[in-house]
Structure formats: C-alpha cells, structure tokens
Protein backbone atom coordinates (compact mmCIF):
# COMPACT_ATOMS: atom_id res chain seq x y z
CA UNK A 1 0.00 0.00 0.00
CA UNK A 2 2.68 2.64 0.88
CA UNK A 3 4.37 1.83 -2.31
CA UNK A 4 1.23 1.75 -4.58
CA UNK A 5 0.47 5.48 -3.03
CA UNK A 6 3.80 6.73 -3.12
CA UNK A 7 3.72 5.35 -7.11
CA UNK A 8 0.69 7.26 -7.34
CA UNK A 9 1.99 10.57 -5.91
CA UNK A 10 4.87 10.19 -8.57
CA UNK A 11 2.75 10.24 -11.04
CA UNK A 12 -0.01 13.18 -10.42
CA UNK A 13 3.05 15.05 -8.90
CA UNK A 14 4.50 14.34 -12.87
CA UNK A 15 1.56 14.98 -14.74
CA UNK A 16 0.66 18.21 -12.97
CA UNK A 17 4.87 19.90 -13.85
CA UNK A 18 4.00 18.52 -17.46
CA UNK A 19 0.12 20.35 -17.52
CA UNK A 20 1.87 23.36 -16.02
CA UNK A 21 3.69 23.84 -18.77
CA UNK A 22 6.55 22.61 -20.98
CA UNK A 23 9.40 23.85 -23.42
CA UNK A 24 9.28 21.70 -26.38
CA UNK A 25 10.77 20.19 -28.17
CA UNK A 26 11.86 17.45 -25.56
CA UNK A 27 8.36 18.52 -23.10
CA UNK A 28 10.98 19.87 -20.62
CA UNK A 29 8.88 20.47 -17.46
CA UNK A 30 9.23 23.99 -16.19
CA UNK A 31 8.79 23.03 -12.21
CA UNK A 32 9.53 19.20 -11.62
CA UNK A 33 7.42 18.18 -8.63
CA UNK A 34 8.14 14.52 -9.14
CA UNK A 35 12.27 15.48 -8.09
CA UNK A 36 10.66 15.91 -4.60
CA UNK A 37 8.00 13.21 -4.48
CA UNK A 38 10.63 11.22 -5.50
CA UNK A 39 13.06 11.87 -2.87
CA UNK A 40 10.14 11.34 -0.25
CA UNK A 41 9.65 8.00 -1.63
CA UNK A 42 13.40 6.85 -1.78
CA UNK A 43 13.36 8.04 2.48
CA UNK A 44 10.80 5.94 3.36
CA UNK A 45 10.97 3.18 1.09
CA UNK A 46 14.23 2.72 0.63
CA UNK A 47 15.34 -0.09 -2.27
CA UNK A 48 11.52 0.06 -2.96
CA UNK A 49 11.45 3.40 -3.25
CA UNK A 50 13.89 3.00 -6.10
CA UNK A 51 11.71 0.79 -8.34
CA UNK A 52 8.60 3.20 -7.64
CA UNK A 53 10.83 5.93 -8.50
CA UNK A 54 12.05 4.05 -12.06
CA UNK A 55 8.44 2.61 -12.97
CA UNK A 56 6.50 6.18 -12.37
CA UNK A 57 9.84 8.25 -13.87
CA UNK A 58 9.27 5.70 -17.14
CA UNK A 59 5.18 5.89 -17.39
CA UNK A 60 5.56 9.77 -17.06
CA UNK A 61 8.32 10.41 -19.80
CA UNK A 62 8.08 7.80 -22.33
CA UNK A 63 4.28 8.16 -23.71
CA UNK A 64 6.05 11.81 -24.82
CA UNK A 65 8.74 9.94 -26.84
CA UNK A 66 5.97 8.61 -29.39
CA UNK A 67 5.92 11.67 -31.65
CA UNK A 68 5.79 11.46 -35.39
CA UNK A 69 6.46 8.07 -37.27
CA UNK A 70 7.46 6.32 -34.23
CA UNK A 71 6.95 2.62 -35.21
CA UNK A 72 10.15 2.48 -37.03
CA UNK A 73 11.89 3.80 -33.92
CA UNK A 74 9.94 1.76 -30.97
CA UNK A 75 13.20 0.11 -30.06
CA UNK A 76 15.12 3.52 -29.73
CA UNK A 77 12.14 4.90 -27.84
CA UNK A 78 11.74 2.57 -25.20
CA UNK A 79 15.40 2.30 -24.39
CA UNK A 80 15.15 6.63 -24.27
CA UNK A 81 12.28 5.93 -22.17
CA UNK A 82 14.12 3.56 -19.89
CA UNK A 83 17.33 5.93 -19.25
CA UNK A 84 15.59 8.67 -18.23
CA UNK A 85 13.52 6.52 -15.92
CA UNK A 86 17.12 5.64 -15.03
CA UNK A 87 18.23 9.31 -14.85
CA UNK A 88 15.84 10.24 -12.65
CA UNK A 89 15.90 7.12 -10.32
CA UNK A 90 19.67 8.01 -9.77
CA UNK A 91 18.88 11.63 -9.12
CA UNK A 92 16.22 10.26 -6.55
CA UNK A 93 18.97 7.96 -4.94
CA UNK A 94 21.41 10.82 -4.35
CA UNK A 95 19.47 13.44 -3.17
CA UNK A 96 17.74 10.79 -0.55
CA UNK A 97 21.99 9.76 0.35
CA UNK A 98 22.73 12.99 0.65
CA UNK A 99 19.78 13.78 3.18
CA UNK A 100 20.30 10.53 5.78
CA UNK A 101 24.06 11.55 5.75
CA UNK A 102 23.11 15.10 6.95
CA UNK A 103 20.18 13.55 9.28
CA UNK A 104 22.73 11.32 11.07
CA UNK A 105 25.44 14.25 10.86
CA UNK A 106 22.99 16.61 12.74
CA UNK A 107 20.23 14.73 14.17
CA UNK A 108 17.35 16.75 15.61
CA UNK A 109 19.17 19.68 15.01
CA UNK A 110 19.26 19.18 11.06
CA UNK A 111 15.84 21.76 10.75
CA UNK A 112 16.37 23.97 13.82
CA UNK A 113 19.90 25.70 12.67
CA UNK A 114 19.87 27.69 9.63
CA UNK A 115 23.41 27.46 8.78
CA UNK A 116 22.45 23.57 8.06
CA UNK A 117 20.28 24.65 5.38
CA UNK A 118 22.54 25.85 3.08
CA UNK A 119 24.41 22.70 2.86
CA UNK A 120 20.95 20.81 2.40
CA UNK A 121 19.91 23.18 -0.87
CA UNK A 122 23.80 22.29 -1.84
CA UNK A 123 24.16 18.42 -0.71
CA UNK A 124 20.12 17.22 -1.51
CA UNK A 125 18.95 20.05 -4.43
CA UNK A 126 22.12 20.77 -6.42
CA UNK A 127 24.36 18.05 -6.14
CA UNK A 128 22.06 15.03 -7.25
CA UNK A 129 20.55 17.10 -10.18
CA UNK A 130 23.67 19.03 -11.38
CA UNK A 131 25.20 15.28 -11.66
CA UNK A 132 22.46 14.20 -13.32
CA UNK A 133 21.30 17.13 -15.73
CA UNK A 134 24.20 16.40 -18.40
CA UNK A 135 22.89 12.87 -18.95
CA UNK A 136 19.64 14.22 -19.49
CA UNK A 137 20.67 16.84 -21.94
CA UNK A 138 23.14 14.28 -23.93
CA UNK A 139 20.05 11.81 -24.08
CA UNK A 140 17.85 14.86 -24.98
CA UNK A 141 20.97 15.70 -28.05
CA UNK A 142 20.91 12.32 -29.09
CA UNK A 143 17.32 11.48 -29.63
CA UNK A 144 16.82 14.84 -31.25
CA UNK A 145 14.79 16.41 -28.35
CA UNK A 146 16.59 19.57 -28.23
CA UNK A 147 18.63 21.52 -30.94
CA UNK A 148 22.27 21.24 -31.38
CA UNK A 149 23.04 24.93 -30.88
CA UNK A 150 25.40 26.41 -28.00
CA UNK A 151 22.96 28.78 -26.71
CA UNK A 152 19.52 26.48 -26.64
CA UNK A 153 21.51 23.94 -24.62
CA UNK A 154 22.56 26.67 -22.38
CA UNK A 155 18.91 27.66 -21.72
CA UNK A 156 17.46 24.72 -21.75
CA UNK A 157 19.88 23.10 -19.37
CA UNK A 158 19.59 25.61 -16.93
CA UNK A 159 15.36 25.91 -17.11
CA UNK A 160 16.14 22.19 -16.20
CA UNK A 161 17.79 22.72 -13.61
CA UNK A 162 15.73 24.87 -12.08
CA UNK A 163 13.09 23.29 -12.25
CA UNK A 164 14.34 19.62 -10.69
CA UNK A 165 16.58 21.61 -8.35
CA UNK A 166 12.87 23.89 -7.03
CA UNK A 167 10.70 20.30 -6.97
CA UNK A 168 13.45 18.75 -4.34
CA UNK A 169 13.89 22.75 -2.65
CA UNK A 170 10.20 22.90 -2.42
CA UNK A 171 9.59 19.62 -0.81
CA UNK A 172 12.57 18.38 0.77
CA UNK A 173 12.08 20.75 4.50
CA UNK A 174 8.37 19.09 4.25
CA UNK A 175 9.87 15.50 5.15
CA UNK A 176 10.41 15.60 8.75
CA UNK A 177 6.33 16.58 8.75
CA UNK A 178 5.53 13.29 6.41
CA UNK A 179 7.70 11.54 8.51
CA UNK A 180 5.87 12.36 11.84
CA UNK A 181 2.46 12.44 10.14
CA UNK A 182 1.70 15.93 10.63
CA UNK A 183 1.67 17.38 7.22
CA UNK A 184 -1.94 18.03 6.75
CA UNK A 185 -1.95 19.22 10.55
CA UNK A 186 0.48 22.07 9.05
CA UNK A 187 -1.10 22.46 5.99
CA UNK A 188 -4.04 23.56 7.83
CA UNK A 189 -2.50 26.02 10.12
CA UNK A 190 -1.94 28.87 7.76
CA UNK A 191 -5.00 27.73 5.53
CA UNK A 192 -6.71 31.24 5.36
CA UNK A 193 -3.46 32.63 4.26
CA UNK A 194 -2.90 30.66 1.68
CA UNK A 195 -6.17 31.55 0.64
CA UNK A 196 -4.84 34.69 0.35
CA UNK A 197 -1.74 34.20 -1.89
CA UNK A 198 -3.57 34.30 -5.22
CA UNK A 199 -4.76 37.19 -4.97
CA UNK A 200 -1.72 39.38 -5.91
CA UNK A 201 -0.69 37.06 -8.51
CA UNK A 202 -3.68 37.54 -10.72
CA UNK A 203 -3.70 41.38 -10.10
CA UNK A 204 0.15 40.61 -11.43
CA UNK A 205 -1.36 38.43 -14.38
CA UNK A 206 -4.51 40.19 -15.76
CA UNK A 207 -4.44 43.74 -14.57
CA UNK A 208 -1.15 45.19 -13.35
CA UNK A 209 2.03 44.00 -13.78
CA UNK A 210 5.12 43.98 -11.82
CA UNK A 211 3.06 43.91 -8.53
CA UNK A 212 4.07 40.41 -7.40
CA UNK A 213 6.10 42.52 -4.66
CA UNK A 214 2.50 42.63 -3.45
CA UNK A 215 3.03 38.94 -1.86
CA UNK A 216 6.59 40.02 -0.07
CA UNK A 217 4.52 41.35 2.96
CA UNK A 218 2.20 38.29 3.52
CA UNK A 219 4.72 35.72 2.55
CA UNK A 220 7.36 37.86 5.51
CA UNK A 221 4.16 37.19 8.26
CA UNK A 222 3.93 33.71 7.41
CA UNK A 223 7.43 32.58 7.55
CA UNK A 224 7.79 34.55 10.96
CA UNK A 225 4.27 33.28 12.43
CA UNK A 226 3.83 29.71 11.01
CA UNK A 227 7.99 29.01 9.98
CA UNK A 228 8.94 26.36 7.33
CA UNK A 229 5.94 24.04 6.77
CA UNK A 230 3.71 26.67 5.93
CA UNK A 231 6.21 28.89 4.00
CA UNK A 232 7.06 25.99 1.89
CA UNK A 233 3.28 25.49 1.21
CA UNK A 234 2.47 28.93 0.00
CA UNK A 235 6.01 28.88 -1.76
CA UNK A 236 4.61 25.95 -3.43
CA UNK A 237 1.51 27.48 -4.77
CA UNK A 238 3.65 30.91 -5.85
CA UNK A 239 5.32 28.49 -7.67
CA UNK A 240 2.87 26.43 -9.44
CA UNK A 241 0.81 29.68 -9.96
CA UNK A 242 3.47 31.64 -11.63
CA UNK A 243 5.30 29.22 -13.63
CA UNK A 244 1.74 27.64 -14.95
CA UNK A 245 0.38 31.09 -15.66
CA UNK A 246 3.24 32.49 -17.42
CA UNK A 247 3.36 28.96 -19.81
CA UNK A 248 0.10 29.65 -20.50
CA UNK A 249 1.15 33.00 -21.94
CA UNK A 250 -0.89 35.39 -19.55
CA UNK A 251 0.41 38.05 -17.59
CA UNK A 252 2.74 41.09 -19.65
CA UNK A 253 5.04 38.49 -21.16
CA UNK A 254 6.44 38.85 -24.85
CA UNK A 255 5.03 35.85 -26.90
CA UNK A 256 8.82 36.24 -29.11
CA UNK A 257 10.41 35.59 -25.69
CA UNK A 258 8.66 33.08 -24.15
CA UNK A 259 11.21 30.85 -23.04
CA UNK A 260 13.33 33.72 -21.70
CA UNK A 261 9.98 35.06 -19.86
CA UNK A 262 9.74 31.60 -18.25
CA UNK A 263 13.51 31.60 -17.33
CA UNK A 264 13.08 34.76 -15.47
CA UNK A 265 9.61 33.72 -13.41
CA UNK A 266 11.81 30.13 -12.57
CA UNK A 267 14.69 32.36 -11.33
CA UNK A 268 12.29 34.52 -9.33
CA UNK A 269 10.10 31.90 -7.58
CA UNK A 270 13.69 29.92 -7.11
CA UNK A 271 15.18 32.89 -5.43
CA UNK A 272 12.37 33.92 -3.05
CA UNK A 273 12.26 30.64 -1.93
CA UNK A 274 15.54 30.38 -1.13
CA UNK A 275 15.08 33.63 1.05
CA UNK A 276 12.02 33.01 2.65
CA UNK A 277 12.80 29.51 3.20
CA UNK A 278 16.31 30.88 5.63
CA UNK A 279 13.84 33.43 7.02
CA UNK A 280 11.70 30.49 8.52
CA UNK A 281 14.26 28.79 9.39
CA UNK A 282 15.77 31.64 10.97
CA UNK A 283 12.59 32.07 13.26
CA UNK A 284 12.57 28.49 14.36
CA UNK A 285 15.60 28.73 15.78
CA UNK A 286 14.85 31.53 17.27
CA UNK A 287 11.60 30.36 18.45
CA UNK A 288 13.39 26.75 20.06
CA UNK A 289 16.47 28.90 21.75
CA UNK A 290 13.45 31.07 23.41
CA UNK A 291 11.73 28.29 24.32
CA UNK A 292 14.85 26.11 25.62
CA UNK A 293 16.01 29.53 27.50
CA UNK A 294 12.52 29.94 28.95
CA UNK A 295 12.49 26.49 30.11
CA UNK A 296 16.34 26.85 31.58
CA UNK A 297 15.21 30.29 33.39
CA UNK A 298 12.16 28.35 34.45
CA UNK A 299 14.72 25.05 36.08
CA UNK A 300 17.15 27.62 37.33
CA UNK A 301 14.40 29.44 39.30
CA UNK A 302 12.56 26.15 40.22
CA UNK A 303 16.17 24.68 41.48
CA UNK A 304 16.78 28.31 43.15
CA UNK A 305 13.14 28.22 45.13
CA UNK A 306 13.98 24.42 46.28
CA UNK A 307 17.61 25.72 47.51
CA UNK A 308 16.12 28.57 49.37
CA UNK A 309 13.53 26.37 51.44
CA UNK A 310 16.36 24.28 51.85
CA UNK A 311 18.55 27.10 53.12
CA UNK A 312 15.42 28.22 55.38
CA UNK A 313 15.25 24.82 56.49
CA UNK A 314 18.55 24.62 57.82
CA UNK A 315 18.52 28.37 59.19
CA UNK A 316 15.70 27.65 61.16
CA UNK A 317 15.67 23.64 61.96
CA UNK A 318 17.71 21.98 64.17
CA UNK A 319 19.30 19.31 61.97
CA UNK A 320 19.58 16.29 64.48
CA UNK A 321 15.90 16.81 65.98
CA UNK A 322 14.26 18.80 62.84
CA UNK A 323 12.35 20.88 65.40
CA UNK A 324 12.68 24.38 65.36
CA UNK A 325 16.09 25.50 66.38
CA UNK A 326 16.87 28.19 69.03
CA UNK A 327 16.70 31.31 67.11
CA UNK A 328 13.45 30.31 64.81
CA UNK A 329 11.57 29.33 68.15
CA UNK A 330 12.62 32.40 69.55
CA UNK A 331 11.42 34.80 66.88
CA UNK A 332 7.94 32.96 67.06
CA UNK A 333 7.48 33.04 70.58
CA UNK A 334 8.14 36.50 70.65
CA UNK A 335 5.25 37.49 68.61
CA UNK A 336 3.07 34.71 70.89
CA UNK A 337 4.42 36.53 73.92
CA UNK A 338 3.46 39.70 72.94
CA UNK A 339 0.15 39.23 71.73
CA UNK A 340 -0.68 37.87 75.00
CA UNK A 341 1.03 40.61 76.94
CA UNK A 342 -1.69 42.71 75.19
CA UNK A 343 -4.64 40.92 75.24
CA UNK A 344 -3.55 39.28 78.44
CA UNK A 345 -4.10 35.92 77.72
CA UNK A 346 -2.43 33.04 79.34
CA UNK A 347 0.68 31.39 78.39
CA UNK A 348 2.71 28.84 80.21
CA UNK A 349 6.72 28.00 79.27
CA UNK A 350 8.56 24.79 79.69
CA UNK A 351 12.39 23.91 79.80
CA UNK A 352 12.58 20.40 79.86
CA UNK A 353 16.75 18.76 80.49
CA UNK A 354 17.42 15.10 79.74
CA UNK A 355 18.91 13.54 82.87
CA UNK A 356 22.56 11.89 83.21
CA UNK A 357 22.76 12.63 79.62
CA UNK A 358 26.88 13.05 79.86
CA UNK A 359 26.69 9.91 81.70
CA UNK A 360 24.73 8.59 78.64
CA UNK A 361 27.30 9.33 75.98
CA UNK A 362 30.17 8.63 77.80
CA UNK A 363 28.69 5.36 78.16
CA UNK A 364 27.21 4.66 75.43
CA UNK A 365 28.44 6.84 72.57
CA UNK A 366 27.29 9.91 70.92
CA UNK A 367 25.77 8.38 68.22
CA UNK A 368 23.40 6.34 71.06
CA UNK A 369 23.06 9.94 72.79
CA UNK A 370 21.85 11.62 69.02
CA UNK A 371 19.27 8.80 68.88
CA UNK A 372 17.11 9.16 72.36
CA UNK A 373 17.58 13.35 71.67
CA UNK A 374 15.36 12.08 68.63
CA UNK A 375 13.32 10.38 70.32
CA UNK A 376 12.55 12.42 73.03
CA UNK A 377 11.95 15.35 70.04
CA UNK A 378 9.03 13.05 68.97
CA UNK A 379 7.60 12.32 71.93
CA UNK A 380 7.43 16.18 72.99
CA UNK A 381 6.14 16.69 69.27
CA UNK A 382 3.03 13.90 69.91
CA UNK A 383 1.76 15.01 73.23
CA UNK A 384 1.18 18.90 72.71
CA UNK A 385 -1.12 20.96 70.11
CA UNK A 386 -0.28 22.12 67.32
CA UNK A 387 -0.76 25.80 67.98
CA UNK A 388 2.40 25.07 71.04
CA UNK A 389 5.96 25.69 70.26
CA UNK A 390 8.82 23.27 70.74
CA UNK A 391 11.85 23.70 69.95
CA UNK A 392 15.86 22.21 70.88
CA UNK A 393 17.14 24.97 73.35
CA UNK A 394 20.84 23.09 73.16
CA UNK A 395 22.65 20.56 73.86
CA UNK A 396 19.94 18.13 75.96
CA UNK A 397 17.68 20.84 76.45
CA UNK A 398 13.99 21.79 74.55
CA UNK A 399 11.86 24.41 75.38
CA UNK A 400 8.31 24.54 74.89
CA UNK A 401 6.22 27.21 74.86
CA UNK A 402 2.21 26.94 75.21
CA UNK A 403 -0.05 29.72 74.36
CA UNK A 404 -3.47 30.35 76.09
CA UNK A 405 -2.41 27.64 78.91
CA UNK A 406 -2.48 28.24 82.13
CA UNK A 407 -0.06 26.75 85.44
CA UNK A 408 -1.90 24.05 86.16
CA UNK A 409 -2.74 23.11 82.28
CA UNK A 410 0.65 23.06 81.59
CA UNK A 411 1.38 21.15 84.84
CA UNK A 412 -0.97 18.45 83.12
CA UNK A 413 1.06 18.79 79.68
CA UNK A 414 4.19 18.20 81.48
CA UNK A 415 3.42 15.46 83.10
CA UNK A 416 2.19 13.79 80.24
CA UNK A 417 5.38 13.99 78.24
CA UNK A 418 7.40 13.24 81.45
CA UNK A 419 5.35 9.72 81.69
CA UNK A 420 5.89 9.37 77.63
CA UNK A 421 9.85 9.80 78.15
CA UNK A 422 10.36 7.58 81.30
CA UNK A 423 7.93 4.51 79.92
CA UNK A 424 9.83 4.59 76.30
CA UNK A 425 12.85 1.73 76.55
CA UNK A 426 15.45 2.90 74.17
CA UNK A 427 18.13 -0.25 72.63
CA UNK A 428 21.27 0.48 73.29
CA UNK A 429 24.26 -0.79 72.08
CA UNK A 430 24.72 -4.59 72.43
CA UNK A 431 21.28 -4.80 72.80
CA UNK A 432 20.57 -3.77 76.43
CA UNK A 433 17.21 -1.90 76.73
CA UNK A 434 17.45 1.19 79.13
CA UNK A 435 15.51 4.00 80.00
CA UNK A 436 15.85 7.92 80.68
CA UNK A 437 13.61 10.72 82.40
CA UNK A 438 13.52 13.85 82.23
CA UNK A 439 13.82 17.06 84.31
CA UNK A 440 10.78 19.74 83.93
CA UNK A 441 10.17 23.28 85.11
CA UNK A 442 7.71 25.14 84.41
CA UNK A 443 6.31 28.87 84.27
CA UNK A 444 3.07 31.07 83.57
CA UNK A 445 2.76 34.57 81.99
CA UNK A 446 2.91 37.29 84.94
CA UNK A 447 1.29 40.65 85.45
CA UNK A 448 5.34 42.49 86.03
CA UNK A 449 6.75 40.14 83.12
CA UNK A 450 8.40 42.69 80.50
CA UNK A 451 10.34 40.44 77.77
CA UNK A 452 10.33 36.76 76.77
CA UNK A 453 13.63 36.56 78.64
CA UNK A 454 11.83 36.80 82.08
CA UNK A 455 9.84 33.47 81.76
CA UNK A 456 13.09 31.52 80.00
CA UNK A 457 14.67 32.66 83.44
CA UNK A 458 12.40 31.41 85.90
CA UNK A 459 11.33 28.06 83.75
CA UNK A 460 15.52 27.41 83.51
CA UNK A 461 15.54 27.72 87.56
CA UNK A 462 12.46 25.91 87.86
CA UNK A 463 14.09 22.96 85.71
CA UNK A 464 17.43 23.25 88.01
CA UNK A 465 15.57 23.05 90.93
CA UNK A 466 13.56 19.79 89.96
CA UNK A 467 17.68 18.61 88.89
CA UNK A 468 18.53 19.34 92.41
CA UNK A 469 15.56 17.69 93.75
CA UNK A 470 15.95 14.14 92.46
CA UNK A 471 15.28 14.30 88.61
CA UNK A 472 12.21 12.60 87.09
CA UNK A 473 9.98 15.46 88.20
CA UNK A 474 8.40 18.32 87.53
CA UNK A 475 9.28 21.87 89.25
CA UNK A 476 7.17 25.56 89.15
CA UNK A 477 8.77 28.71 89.79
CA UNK A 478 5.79 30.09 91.53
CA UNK A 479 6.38 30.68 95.41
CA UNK A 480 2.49 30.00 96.51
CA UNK A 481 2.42 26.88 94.36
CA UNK A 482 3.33 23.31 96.37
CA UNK A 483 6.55 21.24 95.04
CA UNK A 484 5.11 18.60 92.45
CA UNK A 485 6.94 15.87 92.55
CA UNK A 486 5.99 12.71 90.67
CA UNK A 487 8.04 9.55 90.79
C-alpha cells in the first residue's frame, strides 16, 4: 500500500509539472514536482522506493517519446524511455543519500539551525541534479529532443535545472512533517493565508504587472508566524501559480520571448524561496532557543526556590531533631508573647533537660546519645497541640512554649510527656534496653513580666531546681504553688 500510493503521488506530482507547462521540443517540465516526491519516496521506502521511483519516472516520460512516425523507432524509444527513468531514479537515490548523511550528521538539530540549510539546498537540491542534468541533456541531443546549438543547450539546461533543483527545494524541508504524520496538521495552520496568496498574482497576471512585490509582505508574516511548513506550502503554490500562468502566456510576457519570460519567473520563484525559506528557518531557531532559555530560566528558578527552602530549612531547623532551632523558636514566641502581653491571655513556658545525659554518651556513645535526643523530640512533638511551640534549646535541652495555657494546664502537659519519656525503653548498644527521664520546670505569663527573657529565666531555675531535687519530676517557679513531685 505505501508503495502503490507513493507510485501514485509520482505520477499526479509528474503529470501536474507537465500540464503546467513545458518547453518543447523534448516537453521539458518547467517546475519538476516529481524530483521531490521522488526523494520522499526513496526516504521511506528505501530499495523500494527505487523501483517506484524508475516505474512512475518511465510511465511519465516515455508516452512523450511517441511523436511522429514512431513505429520504425519503438526500439530507440523505449530504451530513451528507460534511461531517463534511469536518470531520474539516480537523481532520486542521491538526493535521498545525501539527506540521511546530513540527518545522522545533525540529528534533531538538522531543521532547527539555519546554517544547516545551506548545505541541504547544496548536498540534496544541487548536487544530485547538477550530476544528473548532463545525462539528461546528452540523451535529450541524441534522440533529437533539443537543438544542437550552443545557446539552446545553455537555456534549456539551466530551465532544467531549475526546475528539478525547485521540486526537491520545495519539498525536501516538508519531510520531517511526512515523517511524523503531521503534514496536513500544518497544511491547515496557515490555511486562510494561503487563501490569500492568489490574490496578488492575478492582479500581477490580468491587470497590473510587476506587482508580485504585493506577496513580499504576507509571505514575511507567514514565515515569521507559522515558519517552514507553511512557508514551503504557500512557496509551493507561488510556484505552481506563476510558472503555470506564465506557460500559458498570460500576464505582460512577450510571446517572441517566451522561453526567456519563463527563465526569469523560474529564477524569481527559485530565489524567493531560497530567502524566505532561511527566514523560517531563521525564526525556528529563534523560536526553540526562546523556548529552551525559557524552560532553563524556568529550572534555574525552580532549582533556586527548592535551595532557598532548603537554606530556610537549615537556618531555622535543628538538623539532628528537625524541630525548630533556638533562634526560629525564639522569633515565634516573641510574637506569641506579645500578643498575650496585650490581650492578656495566658501562656505557660517549659524547659525540659534530659537527665545523666553526659553519663549517657560517655557510656554509650554519641551516636546512642543523638538517637534518644530524637526520640525524646518526637515524643514532645506527639503530646502537645499544634498551635504550642517546641523547639531544641541546646545541647539536651527543649523548650516549649504553650499559648493560652495556664499553670496548672501546663502542669498536666508536662506530666504527660514526662510519663511518655520515662515509659519509652530505648536499645542500646549490644542490645541492652534502658531507660531515661527527664527534668521539667515550668512557668506562667505574669502581670510584672516585660520580655520573653523573664519566663526563660524562671522556667531554667524551675528545671534546676527539679535537677537538684531528684530528677524525674516536675518543678514551678511560683512561690504559693506546692513542690510537684511525681516519681
């Protein structure tokens, strides 16, 4: 099936260069559509593609052959008809080499640089057909196609050229769409534009001339807008447009002239298309380093946000416990202390010391030491609100602050995480299971109190006292209130 459609293509793409028009004798297409068709089907057909190429170059060309008393000559014409089937097969062969050694040269890259495109026009559209032209003009001299004179050749050779060297230009940056089955997708994208194109062609053809300049403006906004798909489609139409008008003989040609009329509208289609077709290429490279520096700016800044709340993390966690560390705790208690200085609301403090803890890690290790700190961060963590504040004062000491809590509520929370501590058996090294307790005292928001700094100072003495009075317990630094001791 791919084959039988790819045949197919070969052979409207032929038909349609030959109805466009022709210099005879020889019915030398002006535009030769089948050069790029046939490179398309070489690319994705490979050896296949060859044979397509040779059976649709030989249906196309030889019927043309059959002029005049051709019986005598049927051997003659059918070997004509089977070299330039040849001719063109070869010329479909190395414009399709050319391209895969570029592809695997550049890769991805091959359409998004515009200093590769030169050296596809060169390598894929002049190469294969300037190798190939000269066999096609000696056959054309030797079957008596084309005159024997200096300057016809001349002409001829290069309308030729042109026109193979346009049909592989025109359809050769369309590939990578056929390839990825998008073609008609980008057809469709600048459809109402290409709507648009004829228009200042026939004001060029059948009411003023000279105004195909009209078409520089539109043909600019779709190269920038839609880049090389679409500028190659709506180069295509200039092209078929232009070239089949002027064979037809409209427009301000000069009948006497014809072929030189048609040499000039090849050379100008061919050179706008080289222009427009860097211009588009030019924009999607500009359009891919945009969006590849819009998505760097955008990993940068992503990478740069995840740094700074890592940064934040560490300036204001403790890294061993991950609760907050001195300095964050104290900056959020302040604001807690102060709004219930004002509105005098309650607010109870906590310093909380980890007995025999020296004892611990000269026993035991540091390591052993880091792991009940840990723990004893967890357990603090699970037995008060969310709205309280707990934090790793230093060393073996946490703080914890609780906000609309009065003595005796806090008295309750302390005791609770006291119990939590002593009941949890820790492993320690070589497997012995041990436990530790903790040392808590306690203090409530006062009429007098001025800073934070005056309940840290009586909740540290509070905690030294219950040190000094056995460990294990629970100390306030109010006067009135009885020793709480809880074993």
């Amino acid at each position: 099936m791919p084959a039988t459609a790819f045949l197919v293509s070969y052979l409207c793409a032929g038909m349609l260069s030959i109805q466009l028009g022709t210099i005879n004798p020889g019915n030398m297409g002006l535009i030769w559509l089948a050069a790029g068709i046939g490179l398309f089907t070489v690319l994705q057909l490979g050896k296949t593609g060859l044979i397509v190429v040779y059976l649709g170059s030989f249906a196309i060309n030889t019927p043309y052959l059959f002029q005049g008393n051709w019986q005598p000559q049927i051997a003659s014409i059918l070997i004509s008809g089977f070299t330039f089937a040849a001719i063109d097969t070869l010329q479909s062969y190395l414009a399709a080499r050319a391209y895969q050694i570029l592809s695997i040269h550049y890769g991805e890259n091959m359409w998004r640089q515009p200093e590769v495109l030169p050296k596809i026009w060169f390598r894929v559209c002049f190469i294969p057909v300037m190798t190939t032209m000269p066999l096609f003009i000696a056959l054309q001299i030797t079957s008596g196609a084309i005159p024997v004179h200096l300057d016809s050749i001349l002409i001829r050779g290069m309308i030729l050229m042109l026109a193979d060297s346009s049909g592989l230009i025109l359809f050769t940056p369309l590939y990578p769409y056929l390839k990825s089955r998008t073609l008609t997708k980008e057809f469709l994208k600048p459809i109402y534009f290409l709507i648009m194109i004829p228009i200042p062609i026939i004001i060029n053809y059948f009411i003023l001339d000279r105004t195909l300049i009209l078409l520089l403006p539109l043909m600019l906004y779709i190269a920038v807008r839609f880049k090389i798909a679409a500028t190659n489609f709506s180069l295509l139409l200039i092209t078929l447009m232009c070239i089949g008008l002027t064979a037809k003989g409209y427009g301000f040609v000069n009948p006497q002239n014809m072929i030189i009329s048609l040499l000039q509208i090849q050379i100008f289609v061919f050179s706008i298309t080289l222009a427009l077709q860097y211009l588009a290429q030019t924009q999607t490279q500009i359009m891919h380093n945009q969006a590849y520096l819009e998505q760097e700016v955008k990993s940068r800044t992503d990478t740069l946000a995840k740094l700074n709340l890592e940064l934040s993390i560490l300036a204001t966690t403790d890294e061993l416990t991950q609760l907050n560390n001195r300095r964050e705790w104290q900056s959020k208690a302040q604001a807690i202390f102060l709004n219930a200085l004002r509105y005098q609301k309650n607010m109870s403090l906590m310093m909380i010391d980890v007995d025999h803890f020296k004892m611990i890690n000269d026993q035991y290790g540091h390591l052993f030491g880091d792991q009940i700190l840990k723990k004893i961060a967890h357990l603090c963590l699970i037995n008060i609100r969310e709205t309280d504040l707990v934090a790793r004062w230093g060393g073996e000491e946490f703080v914890v602050l609780l906000p609309e809590t009065t003595l005796e509520q806090a008295q309750i929370v302390a005791d609770k995480i006291r119990r939590a501590i002593a009941d949890n058996s820790f492993l320690a090294p070589k497997n012995q299971l041990m436990n530790t307790t903790v040392s808590l005292g306690i203090t409530s928001l006062l009429k007098q109190d001025q800073t934070l700094d005056d309940l840290l100072s009586r909740a540290d003495n509070a905690m030294y006292l219950a040190k000094a009075n056995g460990r294990n317990c629970i100390q306030t630094d109010t006067p009135e209130s009885a020793y709480l001791k809880i074993h």
